[in-house]
Protein backbone atom coordinates (compact mmCIF):
# COMPACT_ATOMS: atom_id res chain seq x y z
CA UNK A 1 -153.69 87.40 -205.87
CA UNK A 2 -154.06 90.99 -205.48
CA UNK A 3 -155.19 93.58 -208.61
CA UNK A 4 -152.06 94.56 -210.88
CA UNK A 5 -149.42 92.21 -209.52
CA UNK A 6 -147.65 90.24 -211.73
CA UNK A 7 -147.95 86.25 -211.19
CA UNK A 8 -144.87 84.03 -210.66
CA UNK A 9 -144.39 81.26 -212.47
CA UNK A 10 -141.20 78.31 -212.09
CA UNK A 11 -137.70 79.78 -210.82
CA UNK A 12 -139.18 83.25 -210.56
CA UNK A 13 -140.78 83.43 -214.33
CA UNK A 14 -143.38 85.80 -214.51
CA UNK A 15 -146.41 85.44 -216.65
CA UNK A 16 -148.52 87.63 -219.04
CA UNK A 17 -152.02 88.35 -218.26
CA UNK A 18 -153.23 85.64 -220.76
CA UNK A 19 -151.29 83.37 -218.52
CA UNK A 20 -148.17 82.62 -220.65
CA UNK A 21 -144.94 82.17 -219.64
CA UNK A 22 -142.61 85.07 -219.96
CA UNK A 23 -138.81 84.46 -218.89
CA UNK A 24 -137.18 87.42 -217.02
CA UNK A 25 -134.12 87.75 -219.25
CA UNK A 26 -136.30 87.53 -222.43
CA UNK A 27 -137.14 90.21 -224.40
CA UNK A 28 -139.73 92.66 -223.54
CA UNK A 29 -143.41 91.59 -226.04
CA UNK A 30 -144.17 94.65 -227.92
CA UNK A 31 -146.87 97.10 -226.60
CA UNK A 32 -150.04 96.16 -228.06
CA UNK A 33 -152.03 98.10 -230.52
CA UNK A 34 -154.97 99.97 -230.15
CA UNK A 35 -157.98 98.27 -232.29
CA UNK A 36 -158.65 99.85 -235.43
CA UNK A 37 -154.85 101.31 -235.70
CA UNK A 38 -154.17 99.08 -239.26
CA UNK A 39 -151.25 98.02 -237.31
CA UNK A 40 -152.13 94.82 -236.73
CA UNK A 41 -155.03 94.06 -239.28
CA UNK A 42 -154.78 90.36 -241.20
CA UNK A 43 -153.67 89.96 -244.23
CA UNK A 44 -156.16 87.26 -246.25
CA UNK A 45 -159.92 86.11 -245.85
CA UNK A 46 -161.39 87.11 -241.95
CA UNK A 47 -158.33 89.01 -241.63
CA UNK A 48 -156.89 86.62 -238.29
CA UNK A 49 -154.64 84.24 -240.10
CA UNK A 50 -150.69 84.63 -240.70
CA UNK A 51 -148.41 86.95 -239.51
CA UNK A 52 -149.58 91.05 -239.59
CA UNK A 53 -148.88 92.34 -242.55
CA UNK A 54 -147.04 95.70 -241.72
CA UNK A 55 -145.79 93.94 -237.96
CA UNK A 56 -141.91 95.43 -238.52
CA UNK A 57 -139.16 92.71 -238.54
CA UNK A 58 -137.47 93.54 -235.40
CA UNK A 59 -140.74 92.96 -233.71
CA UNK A 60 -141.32 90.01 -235.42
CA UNK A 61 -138.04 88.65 -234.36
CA UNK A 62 -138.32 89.62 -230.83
CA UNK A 63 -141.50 88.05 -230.66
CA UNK A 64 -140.04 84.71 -232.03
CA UNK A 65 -137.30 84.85 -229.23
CA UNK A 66 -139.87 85.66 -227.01
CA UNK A 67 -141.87 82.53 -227.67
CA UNK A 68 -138.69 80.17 -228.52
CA UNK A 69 -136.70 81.23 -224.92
CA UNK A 70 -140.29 80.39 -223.20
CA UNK A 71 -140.29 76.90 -224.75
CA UNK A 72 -136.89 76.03 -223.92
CA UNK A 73 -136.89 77.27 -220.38
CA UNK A 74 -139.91 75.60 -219.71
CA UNK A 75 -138.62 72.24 -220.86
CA UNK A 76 -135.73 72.77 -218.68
CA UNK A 77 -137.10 73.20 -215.24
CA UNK A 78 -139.28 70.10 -215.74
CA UNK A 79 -135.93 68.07 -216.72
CA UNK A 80 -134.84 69.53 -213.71
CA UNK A 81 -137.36 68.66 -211.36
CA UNK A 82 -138.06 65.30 -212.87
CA UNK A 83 -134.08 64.17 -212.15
CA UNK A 84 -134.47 66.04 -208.94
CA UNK A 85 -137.37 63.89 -207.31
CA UNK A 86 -138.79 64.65 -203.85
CA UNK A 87 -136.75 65.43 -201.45
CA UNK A 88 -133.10 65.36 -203.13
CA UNK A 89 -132.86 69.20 -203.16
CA UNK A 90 -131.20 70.80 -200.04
CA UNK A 91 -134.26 72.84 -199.53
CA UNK A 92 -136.39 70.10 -198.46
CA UNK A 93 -134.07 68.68 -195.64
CA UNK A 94 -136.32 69.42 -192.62
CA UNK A 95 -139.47 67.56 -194.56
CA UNK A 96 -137.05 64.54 -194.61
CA UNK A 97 -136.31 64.90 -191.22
CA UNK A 98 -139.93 65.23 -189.94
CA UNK A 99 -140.32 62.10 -192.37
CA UNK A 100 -137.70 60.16 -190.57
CA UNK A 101 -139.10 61.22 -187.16
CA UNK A 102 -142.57 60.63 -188.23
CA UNK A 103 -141.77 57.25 -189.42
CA UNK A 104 -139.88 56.30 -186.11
CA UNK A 105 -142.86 57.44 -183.98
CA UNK A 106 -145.29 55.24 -185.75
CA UNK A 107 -143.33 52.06 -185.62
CA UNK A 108 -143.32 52.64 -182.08
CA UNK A 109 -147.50 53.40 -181.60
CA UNK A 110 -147.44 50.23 -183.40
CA UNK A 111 -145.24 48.13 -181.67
CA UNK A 112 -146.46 49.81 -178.22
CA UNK A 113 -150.23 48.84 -179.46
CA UNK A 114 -149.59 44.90 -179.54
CA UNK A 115 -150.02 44.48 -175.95
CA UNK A 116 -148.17 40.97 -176.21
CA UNK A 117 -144.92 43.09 -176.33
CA UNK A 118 -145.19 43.75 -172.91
CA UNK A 119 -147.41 40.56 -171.67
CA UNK A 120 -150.61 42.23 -170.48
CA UNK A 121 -153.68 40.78 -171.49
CA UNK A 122 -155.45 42.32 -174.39
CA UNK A 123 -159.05 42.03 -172.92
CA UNK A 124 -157.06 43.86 -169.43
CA UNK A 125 -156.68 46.78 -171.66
CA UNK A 126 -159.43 47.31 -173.31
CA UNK A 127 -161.57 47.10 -169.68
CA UNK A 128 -159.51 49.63 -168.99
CA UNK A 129 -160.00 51.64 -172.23
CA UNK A 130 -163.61 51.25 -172.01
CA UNK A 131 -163.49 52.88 -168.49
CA UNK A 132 -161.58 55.69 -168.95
CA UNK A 133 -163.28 58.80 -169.53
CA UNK A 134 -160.80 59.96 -172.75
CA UNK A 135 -161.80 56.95 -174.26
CA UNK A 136 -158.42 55.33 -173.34
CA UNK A 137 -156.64 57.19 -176.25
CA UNK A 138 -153.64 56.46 -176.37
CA UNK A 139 -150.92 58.75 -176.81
CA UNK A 140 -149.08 58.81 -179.94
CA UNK A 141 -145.43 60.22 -181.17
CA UNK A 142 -146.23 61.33 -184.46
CA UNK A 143 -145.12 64.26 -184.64
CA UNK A 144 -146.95 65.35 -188.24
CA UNK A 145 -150.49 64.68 -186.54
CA UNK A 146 -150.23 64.53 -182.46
CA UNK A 147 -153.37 62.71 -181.22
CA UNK A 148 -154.55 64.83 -178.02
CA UNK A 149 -155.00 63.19 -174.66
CA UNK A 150 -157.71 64.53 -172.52
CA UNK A 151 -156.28 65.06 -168.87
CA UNK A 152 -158.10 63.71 -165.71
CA UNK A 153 -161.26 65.52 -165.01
CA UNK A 154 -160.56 67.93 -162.43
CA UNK A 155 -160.46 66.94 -159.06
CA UNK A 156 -162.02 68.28 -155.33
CA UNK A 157 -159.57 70.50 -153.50
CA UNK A 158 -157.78 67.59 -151.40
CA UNK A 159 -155.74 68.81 -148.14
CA UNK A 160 -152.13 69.38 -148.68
CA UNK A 161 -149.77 66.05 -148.20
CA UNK A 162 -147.36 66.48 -144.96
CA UNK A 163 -143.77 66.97 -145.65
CA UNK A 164 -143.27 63.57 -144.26
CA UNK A 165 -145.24 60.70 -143.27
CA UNK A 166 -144.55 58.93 -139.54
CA UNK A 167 -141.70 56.94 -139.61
CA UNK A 168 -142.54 53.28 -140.53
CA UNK A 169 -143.44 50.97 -136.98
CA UNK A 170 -141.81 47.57 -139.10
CA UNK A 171 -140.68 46.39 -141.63
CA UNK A 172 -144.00 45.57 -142.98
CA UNK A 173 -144.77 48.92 -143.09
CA UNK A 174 -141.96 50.32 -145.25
CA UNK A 175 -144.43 51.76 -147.42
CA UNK A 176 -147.55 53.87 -146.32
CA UNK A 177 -150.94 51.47 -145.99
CA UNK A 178 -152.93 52.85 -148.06
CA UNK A 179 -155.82 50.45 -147.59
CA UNK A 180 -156.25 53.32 -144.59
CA UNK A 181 -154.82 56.06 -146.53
CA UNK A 182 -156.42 56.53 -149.46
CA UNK A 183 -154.94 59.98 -150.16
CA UNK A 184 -152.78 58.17 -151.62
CA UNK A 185 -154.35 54.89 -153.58
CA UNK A 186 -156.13 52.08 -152.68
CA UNK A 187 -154.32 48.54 -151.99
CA UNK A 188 -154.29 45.47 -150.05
CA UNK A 189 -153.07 45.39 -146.81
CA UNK A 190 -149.02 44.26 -146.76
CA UNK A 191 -148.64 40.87 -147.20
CA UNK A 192 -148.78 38.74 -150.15
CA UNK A 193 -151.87 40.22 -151.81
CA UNK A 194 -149.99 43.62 -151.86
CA UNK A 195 -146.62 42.05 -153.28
CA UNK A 196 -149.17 40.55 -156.25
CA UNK A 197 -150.20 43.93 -157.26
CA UNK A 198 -147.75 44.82 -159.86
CA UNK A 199 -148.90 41.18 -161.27
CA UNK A 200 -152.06 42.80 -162.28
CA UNK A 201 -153.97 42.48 -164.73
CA UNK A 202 -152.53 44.48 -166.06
CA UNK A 203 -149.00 44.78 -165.15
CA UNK A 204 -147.77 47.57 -163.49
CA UNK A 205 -144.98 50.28 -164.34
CA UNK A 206 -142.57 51.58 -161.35
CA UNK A 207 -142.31 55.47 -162.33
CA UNK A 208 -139.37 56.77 -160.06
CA UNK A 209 -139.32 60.30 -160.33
CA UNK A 210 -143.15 61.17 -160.48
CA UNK A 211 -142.08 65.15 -160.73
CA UNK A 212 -145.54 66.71 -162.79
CA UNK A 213 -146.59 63.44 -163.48
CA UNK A 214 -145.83 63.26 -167.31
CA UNK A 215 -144.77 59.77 -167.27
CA UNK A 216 -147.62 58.28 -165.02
CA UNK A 217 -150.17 60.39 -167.17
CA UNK A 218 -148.86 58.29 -170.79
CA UNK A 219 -148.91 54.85 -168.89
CA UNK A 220 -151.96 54.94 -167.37
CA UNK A 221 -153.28 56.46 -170.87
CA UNK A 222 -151.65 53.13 -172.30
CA UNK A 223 -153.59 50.67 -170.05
CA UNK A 224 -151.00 50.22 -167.02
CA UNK A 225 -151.17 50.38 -163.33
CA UNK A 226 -148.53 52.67 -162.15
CA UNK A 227 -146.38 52.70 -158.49
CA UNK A 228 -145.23 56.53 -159.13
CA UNK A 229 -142.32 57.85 -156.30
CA UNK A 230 -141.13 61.25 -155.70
CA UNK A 231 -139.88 62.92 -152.59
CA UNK A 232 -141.06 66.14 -153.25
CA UNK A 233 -143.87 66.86 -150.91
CA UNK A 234 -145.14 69.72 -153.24
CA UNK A 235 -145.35 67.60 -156.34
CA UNK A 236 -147.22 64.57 -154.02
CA UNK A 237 -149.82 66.85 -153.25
CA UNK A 238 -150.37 68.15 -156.95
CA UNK A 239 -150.65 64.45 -158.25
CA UNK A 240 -153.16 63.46 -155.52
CA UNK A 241 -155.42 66.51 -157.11
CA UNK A 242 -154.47 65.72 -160.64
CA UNK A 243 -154.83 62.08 -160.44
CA UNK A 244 -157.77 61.39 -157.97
CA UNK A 245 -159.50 59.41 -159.92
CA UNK A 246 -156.51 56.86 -160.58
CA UNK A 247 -155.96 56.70 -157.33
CA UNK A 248 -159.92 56.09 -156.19
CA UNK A 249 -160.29 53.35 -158.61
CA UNK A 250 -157.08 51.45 -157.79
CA UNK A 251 -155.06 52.23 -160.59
CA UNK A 252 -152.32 54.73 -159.72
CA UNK A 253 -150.55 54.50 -156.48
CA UNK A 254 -148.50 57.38 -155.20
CA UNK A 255 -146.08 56.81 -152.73
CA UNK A 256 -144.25 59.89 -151.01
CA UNK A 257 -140.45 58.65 -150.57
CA UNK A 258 -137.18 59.54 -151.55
CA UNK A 259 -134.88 57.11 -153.01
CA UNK A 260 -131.56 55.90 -150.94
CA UNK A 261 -128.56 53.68 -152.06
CA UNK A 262 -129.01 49.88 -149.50
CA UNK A 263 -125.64 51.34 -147.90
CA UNK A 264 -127.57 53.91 -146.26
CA UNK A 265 -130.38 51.96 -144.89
CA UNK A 266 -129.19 50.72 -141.74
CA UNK A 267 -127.55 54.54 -141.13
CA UNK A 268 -130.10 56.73 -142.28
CA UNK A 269 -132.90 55.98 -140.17
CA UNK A 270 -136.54 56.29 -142.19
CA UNK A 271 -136.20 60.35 -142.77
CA UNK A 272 -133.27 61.90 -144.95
CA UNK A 273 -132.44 65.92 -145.63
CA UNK A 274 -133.90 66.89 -149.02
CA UNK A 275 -133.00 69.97 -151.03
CA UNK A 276 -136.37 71.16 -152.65
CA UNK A 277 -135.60 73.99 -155.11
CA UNK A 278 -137.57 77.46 -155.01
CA UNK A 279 -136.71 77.84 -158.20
CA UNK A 280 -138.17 74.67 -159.86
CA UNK A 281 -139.43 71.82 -158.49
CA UNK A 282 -137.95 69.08 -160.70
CA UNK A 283 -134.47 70.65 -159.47
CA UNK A 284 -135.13 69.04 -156.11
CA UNK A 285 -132.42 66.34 -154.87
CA UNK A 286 -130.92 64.89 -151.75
CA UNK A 287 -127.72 66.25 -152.89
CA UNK A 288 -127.47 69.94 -152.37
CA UNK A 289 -125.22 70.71 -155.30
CA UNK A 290 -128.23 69.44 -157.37
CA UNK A 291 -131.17 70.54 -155.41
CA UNK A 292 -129.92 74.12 -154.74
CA UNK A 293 -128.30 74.75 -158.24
CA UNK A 294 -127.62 78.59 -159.55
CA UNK A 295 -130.90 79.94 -161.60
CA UNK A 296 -128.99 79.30 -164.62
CA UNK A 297 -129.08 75.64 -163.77
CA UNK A 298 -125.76 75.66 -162.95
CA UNK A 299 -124.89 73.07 -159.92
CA UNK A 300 -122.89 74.77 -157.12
CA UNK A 301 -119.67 74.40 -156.62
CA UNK A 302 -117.27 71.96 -154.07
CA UNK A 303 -117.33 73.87 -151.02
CA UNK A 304 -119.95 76.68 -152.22
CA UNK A 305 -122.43 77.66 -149.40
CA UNK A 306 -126.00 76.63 -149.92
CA UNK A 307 -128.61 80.21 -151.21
CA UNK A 308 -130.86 79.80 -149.35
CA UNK A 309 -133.06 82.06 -152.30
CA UNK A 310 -132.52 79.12 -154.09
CA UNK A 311 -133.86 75.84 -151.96
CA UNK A 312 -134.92 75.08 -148.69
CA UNK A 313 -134.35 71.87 -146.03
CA UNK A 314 -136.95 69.44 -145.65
CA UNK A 315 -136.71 65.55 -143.56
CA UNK A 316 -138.40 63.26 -146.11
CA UNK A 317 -139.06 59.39 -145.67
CA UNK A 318 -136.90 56.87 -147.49
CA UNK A 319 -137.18 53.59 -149.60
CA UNK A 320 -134.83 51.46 -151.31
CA UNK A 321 -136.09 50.37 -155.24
CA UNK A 322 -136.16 47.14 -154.19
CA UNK A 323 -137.84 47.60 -150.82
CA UNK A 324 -140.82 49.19 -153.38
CA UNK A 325 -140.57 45.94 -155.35
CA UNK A 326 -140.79 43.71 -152.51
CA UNK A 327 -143.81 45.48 -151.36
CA UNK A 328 -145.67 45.68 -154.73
CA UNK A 329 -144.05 42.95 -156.81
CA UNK A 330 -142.10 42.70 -159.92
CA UNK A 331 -142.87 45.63 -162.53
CA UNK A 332 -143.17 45.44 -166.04
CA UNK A 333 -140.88 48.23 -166.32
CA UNK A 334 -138.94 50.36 -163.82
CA UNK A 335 -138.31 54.15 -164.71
CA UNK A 336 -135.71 55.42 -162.90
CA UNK A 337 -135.23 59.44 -163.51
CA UNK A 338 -134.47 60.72 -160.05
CA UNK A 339 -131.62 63.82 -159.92
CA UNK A 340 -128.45 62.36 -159.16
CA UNK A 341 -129.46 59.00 -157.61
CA UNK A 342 -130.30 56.68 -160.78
CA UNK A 343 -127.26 54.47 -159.90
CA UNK A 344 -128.12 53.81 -156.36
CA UNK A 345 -131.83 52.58 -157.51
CA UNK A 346 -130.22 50.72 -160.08
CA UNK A 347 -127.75 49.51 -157.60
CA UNK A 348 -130.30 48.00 -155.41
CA UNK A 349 -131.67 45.47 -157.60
CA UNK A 350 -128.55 43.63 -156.76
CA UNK A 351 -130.49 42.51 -153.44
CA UNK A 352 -132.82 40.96 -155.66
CA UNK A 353 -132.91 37.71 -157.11
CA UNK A 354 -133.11 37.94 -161.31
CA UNK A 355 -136.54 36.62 -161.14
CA UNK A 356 -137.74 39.33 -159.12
CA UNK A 357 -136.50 41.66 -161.20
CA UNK A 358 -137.97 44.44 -163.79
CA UNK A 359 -138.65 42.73 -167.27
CA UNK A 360 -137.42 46.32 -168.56
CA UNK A 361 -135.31 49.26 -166.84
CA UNK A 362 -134.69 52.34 -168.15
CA UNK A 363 -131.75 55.55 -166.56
CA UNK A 364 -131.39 58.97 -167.71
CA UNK A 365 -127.31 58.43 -168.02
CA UNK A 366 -125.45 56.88 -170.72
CA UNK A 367 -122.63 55.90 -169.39
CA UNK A 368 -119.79 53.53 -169.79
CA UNK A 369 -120.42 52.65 -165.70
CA UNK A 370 -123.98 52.69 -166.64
CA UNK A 371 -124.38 50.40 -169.96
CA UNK A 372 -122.11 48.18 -167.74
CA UNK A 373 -124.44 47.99 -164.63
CA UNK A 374 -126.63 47.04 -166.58
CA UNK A 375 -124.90 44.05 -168.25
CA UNK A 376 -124.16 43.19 -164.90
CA UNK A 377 -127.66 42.75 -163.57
CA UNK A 378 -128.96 40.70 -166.41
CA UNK A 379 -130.10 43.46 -169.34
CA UNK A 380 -127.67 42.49 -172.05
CA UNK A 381 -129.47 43.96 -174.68
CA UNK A 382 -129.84 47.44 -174.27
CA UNK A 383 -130.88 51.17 -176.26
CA UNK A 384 -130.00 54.32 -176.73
CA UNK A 385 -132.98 56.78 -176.63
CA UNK A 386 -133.25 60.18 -178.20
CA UNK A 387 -135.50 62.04 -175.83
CA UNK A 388 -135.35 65.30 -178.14
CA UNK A 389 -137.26 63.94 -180.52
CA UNK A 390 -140.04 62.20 -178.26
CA UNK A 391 -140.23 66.05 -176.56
CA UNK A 392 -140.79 67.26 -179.53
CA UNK A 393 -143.25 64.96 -180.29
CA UNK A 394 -145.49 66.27 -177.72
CA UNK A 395 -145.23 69.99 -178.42
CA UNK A 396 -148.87 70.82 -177.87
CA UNK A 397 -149.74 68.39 -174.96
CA UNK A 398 -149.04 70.08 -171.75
CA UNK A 399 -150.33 67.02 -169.81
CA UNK A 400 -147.56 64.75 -171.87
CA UNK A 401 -144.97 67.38 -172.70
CA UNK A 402 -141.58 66.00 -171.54
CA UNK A 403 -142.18 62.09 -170.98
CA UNK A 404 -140.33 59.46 -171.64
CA UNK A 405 -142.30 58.31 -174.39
CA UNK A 406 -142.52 54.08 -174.89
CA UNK A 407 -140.60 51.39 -173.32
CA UNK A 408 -139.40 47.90 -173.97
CA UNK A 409 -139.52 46.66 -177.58
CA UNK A 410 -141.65 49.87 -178.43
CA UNK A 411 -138.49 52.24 -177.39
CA UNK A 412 -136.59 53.03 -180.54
CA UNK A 413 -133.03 52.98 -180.56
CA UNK A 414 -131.12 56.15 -182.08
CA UNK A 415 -128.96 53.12 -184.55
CA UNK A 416 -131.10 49.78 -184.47
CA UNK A 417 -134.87 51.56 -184.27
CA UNK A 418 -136.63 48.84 -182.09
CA UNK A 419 -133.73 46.54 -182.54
CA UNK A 420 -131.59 45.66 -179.03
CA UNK A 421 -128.33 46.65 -179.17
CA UNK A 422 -125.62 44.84 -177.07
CA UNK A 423 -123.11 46.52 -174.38
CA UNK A 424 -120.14 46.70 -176.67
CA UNK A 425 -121.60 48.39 -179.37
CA UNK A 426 -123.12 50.71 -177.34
CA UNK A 427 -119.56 51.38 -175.25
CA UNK A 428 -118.57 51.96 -178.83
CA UNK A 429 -121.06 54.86 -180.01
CA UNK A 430 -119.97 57.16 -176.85
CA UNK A 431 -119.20 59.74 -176.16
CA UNK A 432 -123.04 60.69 -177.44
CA UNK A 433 -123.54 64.46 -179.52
CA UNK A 434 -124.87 66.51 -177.03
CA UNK A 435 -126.34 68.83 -179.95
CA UNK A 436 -127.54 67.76 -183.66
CA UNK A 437 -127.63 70.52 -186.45
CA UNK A 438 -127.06 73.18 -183.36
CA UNK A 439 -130.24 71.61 -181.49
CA UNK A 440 -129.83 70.10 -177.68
CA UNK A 441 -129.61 66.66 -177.41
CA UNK A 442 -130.40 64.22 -174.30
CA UNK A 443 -130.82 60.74 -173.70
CA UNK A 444 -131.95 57.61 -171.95
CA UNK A 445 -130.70 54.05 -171.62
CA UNK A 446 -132.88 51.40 -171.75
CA UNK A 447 -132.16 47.61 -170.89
CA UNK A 448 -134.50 44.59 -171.47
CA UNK A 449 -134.12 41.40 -169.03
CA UNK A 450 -131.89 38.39 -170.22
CA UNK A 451 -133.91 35.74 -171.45
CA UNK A 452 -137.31 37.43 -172.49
């Protein structure tokens, strides 16, 4: 405290220099004395004892007040913050709400750290702790005390990934071989070794919609082997620098694709037009009204001709979903976060029987057609995700910023925390808030296999 201010005490009491109390709207102590006045000498033996002899009786009075007003307003406030309690005062809402979130993100580093949630092997994850150079930290959502992931050492400069690799020669070859190619991972040849790869140990995690690699970076951090897909040619090339290691030691598999509906298979041919923003990459989208949106992130209108300041025409190569799970196996879990074309990856699990399909799926709609696909293809129980508060979460980690944060019976659900809700219920909590307390609001939906 600086010289000459006066200290604060409770509700905005000051106090004297001797460290009482004094109430604001008490009455002003009288000036003291100067020693040796007669003023203020004793009355009795040693001259300390009693009340001063020639003190007038106003003073004394206002000095009583003085003293009596201090008392009372002191018993006051601590009535008043003893019926209070933490946290029941409107001034401490956004500690309760930094509780609450708190709270929810441990529960789910908790659940997410009992690897029998998800079926891998315990002694499959800690090999793969053991070997990673961060230790294998795991990333966690509290959002009071975020723990820091290292990122992937850097890399060598790598030469930059075509806009499009040859078409496929058969079937067999739907997907790059990267047993040749390992710009792009290491695997078995196709065949039956190659469709056991997702079976691990450990399992692996289908991240469709690679983008900066956000997602891939927090479940590779978590033990997993990851199939990561994007058809952005730009954002392939960054993960293969970003992520060499992962893909030298068999861990991390990149494959350069975009994502097409089965309807389009037989009609496409291998290589579709993709709209790859200049104004940010994760704009990027087969359809134009999403790849070559306004810089306000507006999409363009019916019938609105394409800026071409705003995105440019490539030919990319093209997968179904469940073409990449035929060639890799069953996943864990399937992410599925790719601009406009969630529903036809979704869509194309159909082909599959329910065996072969993901334990756990998760879309970046909620939707009434959505929740209801889902049902349909055997994820009954489903959630509702807040992805505000697992971006917030992150604030701080540039490697992690934006992902998805847990899945499965780690994800927490916005009503039932890690609790499954069913299809009805959810139907009946839409339409969602789009903003909470004037704050943007956006969401997954996650579904978990019937049967598990």
């Amino acid at each position: 405290m600086q010289s000459g201010t006066t200290p604060l005490g409770v509700n905005g009491a000051h106090t004297t220099a001797t460290g009482r109390r004094k109430h604001p709207h008490s009455p002003a102590l009288p000036p003291p004395h100067p020693a040796g006045s007669g003023e203020m000498s004793g009355s009795g033996s040693g001259g300390g004892g009693g009340w001063p002899r020639r003190l007038k009786p106003l003073a004394r009075s206002q000095l009583v007040l003085t003293f009596f007003t201090a008392v009372v307003t002191m018993v006051a406030t601590m009535a008043l913050m003893t019926w209070r309690g933490p946290g029941r005062g409107p001034d401490d809402q956004l500690d309760r709400d930094a509780a609450y979130r708190n709270r929810r993100a441990e529960t789910a580093d908790r659940v997410g750290a009992r690897r029998g949630d998800y079926g891998a092997p315990a002694s499959a994850a800690a090999a793969v702790a053991a070997a990673a150079p961060d230790g294998g930290l795991r990333p966690t959502m509290a959002t009071a005390q975020v723990a820091a992931v290292a990122p992937p050492p850097p890399a060598p400069p790598v030469e930059a990934a075509p806009a499009a690799l040859p078409p496929p020669t058969d079937a067999a070859a739907a997907v790059h071989d990267a047993a040749s190619d390992t710009r792009y991972g290491v695997l078995p040849p196709p065949g039956p070794d190659r469709a056991a790869w997702c079976d691990g140990p450990p399992r692996c995690v289908m991240d469709m919609g690679f983008n900066s690699g956000q997602d891939t970076h927090f479940y590779l951090a978590d033990g997993w082997r990851v199939v990561a897909v994007d058809a952005n040619p730009v954002l392939i090339a960054a993960g293969r620098q970003r992520y060499a290691d992962a893909l030298a030691n068999g861990t991390l598999v990149l494959v350069p694709s975009g994502l097409i509906p089965e309807s389009a298979v037989a009609t496409a041919g291998s290589k579709l037009t993709f709209f790859k923003s200049k104004l940010d990459n994760v704009w990027s989208s087969f359809d134009a009204h999403w790849g070559c949106r306004h810089p306000n992130n507006t999409p363009l209108e019916a019938g609105e001709a394409i800026n071409p300041d705003y995105c440019t025409e490539i030919r990319v190569p093209t997968r179904t979903c469940a073409a990449l799970v035929t060639e890799f196996g069953t996943p864990l879990y399937l992410k599925i976060d790719i601009e406009g074309r969630d529903t036809a990856c979704l869509e194309s699990l159909w082909t599959l029987p329910a065996e072969r399909r993901p334990d756990y799926v998760s879309v970046e709609n909620v939707t009434p057609a959505h929740i209801e696909l889902l049902r349909g293809l055997g994820y009954g129980r489903q959630k509702v995700v807040d992805q505000r508060i697992i971006y917030d979460a992150y604030v701080g980690q540039p490697s992690l910023l934006g992902n998805s944060g847990p899945f499965g019976d780690a994800a927490i659900d916005t009503v039932r925390g890690q609790g499954w809700a069913s299809a009805a219920e959810l139907n009946a909590r839409l339409p969602l808030p789009d903003k909470v307390g004037g704050v943007g609001r956006w969401y997954d939906l996650h579904g978990k296999r019937d049967g598990l």
